[in-house]
N, C-alpha and C. Protein backbone atom coordinates (compact mmCIF):
# COMPACT_ATOMS: atom_id res chain seq x y z
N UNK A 1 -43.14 16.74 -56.97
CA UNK A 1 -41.98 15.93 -57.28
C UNK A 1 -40.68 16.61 -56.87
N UNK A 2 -40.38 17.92 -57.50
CA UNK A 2 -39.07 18.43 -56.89
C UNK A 2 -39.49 19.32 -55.70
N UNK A 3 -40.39 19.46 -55.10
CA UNK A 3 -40.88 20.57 -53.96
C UNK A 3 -41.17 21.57 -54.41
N UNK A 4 -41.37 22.31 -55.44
CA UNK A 4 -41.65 23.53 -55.70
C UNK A 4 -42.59 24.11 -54.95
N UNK A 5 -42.38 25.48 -54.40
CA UNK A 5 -44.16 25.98 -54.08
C UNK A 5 -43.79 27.42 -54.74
N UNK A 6 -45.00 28.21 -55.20
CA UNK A 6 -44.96 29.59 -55.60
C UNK A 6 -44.88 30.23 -54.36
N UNK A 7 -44.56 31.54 -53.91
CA UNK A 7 -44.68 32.09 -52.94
C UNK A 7 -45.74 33.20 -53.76
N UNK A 8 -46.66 33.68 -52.23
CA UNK A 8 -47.35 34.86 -52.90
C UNK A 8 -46.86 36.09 -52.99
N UNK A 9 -47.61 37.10 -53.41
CA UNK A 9 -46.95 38.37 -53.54
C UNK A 9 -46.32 39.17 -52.74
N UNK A 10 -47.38 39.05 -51.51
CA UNK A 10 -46.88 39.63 -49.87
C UNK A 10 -45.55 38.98 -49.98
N UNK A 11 -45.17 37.78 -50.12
CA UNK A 11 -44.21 37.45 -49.53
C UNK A 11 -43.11 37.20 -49.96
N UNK A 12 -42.66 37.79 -51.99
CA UNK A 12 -42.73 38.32 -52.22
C UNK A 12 -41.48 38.98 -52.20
N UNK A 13 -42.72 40.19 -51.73
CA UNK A 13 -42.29 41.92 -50.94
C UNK A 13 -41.34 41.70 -49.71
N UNK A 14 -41.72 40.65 -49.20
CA UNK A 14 -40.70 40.74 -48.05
C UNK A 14 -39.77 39.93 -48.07
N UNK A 15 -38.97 39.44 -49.05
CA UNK A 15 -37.71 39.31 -49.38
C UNK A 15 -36.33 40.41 -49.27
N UNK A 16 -35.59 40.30 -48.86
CA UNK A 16 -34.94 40.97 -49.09
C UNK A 16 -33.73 41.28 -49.62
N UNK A 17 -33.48 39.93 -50.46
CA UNK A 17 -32.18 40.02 -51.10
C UNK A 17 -31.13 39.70 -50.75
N UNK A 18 -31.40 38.96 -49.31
CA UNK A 18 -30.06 38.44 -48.19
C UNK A 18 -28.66 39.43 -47.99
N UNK A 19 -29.31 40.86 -48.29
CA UNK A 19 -28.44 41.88 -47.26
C UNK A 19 -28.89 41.78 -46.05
N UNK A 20 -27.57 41.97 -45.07
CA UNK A 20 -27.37 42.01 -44.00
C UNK A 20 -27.35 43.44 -44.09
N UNK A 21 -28.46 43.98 -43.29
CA UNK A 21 -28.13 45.36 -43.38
C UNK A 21 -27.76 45.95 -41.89
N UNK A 22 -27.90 44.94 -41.13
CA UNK A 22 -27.07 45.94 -39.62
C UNK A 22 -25.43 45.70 -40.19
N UNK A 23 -25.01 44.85 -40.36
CA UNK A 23 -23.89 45.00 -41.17
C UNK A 23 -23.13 45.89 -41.89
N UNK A 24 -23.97 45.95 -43.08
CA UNK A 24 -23.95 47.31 -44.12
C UNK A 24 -23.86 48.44 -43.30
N UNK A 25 -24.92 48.60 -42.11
CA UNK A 25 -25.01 49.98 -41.75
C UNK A 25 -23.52 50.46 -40.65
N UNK A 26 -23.27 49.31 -39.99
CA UNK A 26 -21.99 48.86 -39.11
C UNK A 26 -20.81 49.47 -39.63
N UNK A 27 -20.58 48.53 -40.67
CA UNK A 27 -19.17 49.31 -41.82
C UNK A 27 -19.40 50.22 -42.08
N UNK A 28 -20.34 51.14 -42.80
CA UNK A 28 -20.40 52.65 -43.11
C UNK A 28 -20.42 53.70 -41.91
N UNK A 29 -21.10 53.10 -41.04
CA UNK A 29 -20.35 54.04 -39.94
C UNK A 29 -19.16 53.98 -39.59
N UNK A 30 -18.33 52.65 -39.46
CA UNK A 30 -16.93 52.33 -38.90
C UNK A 30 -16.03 53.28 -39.64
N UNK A 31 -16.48 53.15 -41.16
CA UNK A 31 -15.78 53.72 -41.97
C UNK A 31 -15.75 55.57 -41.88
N UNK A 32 -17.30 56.01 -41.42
CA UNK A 32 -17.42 57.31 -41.82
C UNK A 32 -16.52 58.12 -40.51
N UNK A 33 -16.53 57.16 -39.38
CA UNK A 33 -16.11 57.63 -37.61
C UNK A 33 -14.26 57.23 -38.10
N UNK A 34 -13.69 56.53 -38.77
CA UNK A 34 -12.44 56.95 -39.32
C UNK A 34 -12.01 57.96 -40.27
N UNK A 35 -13.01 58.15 -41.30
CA UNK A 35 -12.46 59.67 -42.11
C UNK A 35 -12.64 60.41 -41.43
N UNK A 36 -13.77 60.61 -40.11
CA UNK A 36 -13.69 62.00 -39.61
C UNK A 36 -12.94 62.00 -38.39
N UNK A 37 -12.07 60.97 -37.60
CA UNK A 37 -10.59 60.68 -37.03
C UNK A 37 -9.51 61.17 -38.16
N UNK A 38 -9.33 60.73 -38.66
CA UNK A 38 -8.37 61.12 -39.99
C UNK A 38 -8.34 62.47 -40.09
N UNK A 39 -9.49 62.83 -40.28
CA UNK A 39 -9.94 64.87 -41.05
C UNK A 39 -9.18 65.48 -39.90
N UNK A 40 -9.57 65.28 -38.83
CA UNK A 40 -9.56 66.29 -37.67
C UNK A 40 -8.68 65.62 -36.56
N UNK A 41 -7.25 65.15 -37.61
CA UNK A 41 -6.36 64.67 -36.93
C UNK A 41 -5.16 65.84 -37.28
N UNK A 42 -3.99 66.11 -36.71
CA UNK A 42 -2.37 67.00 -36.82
C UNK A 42 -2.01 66.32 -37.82
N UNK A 43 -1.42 67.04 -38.82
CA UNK A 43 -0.71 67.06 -40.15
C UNK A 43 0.34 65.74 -39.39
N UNK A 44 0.86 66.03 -38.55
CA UNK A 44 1.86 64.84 -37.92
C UNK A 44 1.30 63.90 -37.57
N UNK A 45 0.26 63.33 -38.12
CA UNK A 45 -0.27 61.98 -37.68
C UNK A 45 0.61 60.84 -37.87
N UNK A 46 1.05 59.96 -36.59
CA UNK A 46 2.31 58.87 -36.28
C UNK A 46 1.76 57.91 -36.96
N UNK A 47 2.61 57.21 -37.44
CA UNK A 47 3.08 56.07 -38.73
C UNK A 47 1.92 54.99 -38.22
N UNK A 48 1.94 54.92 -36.93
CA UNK A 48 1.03 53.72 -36.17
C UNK A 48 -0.25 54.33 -35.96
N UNK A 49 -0.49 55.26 -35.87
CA UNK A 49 -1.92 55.73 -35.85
C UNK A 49 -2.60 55.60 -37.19
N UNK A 50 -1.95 56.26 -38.27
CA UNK A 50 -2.26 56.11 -39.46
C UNK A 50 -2.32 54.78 -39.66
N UNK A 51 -1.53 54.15 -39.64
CA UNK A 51 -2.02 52.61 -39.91
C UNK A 51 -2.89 51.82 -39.28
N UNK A 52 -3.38 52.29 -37.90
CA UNK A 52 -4.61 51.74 -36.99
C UNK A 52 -5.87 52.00 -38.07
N UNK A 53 -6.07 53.19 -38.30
CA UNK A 53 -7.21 53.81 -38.91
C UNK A 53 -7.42 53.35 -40.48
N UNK A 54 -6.39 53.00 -41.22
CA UNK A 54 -6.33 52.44 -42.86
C UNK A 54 -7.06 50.78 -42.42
N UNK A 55 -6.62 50.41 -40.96
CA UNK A 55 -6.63 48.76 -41.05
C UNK A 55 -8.50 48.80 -40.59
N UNK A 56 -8.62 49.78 -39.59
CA UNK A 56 -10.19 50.27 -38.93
C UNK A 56 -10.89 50.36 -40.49
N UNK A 57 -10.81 50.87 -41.01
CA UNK A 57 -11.30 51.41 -42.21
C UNK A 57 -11.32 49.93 -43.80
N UNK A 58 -10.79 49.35 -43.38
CA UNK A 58 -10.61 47.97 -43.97
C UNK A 58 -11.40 46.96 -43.50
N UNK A 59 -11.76 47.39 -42.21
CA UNK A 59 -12.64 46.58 -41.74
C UNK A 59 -13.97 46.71 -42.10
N UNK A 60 -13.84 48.32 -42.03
CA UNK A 60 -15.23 48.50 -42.03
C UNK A 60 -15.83 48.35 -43.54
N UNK A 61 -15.03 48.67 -44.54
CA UNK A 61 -15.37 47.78 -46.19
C UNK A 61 -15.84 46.37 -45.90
N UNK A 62 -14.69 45.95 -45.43
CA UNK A 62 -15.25 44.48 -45.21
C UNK A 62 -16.18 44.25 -44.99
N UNK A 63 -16.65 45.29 -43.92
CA UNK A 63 -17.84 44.54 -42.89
C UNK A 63 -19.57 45.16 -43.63
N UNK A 64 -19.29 45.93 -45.04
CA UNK A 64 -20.26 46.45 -45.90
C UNK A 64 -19.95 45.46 -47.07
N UNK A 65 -18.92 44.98 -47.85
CA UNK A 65 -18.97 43.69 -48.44
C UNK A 65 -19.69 42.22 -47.74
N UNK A 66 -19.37 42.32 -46.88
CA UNK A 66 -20.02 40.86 -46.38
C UNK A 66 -21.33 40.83 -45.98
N UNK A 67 -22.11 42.22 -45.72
CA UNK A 67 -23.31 42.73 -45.59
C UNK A 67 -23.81 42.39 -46.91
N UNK A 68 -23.29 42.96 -47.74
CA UNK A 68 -24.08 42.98 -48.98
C UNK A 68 -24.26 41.81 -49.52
N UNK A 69 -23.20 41.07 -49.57
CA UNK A 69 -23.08 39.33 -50.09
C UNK A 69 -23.97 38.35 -49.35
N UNK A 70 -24.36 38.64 -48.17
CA UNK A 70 -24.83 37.24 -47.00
C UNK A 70 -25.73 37.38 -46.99
């Protein structure tokens, strides 16, 4: 009447919770390849560089939020 079906166990197991995990894995690198731009940048890092890398780094949250959600 409403469509129901059980799924079996195998299948289950291979659910995965609708993470996107090339995603997830995408942003945590985006993110980890800007702190270590940042680290092993001159104390004088320019107003516009710094702000390239805060906005890079925003992305890359993003792009591990929307992994995790979809």
């Amino acid at each position: 009447m409403n469509n129901f079906i059980e799924i079996s166990e195998n299948e289950a197991l291979n659910i995965d919770g609708g993470w996107d995990w090339g995603l997830v894995l995408l942003g945590a690198t985006l993110v980890v390849e800007v702190v270590a731009v940042a680290a092993s940048a001159p104390v004088s890092l320019p107003v516009l560089a710094a702000g390239g890398l805060c906005a890079a780094s925003a992305v890359g949250g993003a792009a591990i939020g929307y992994g995790a959600t979809h």
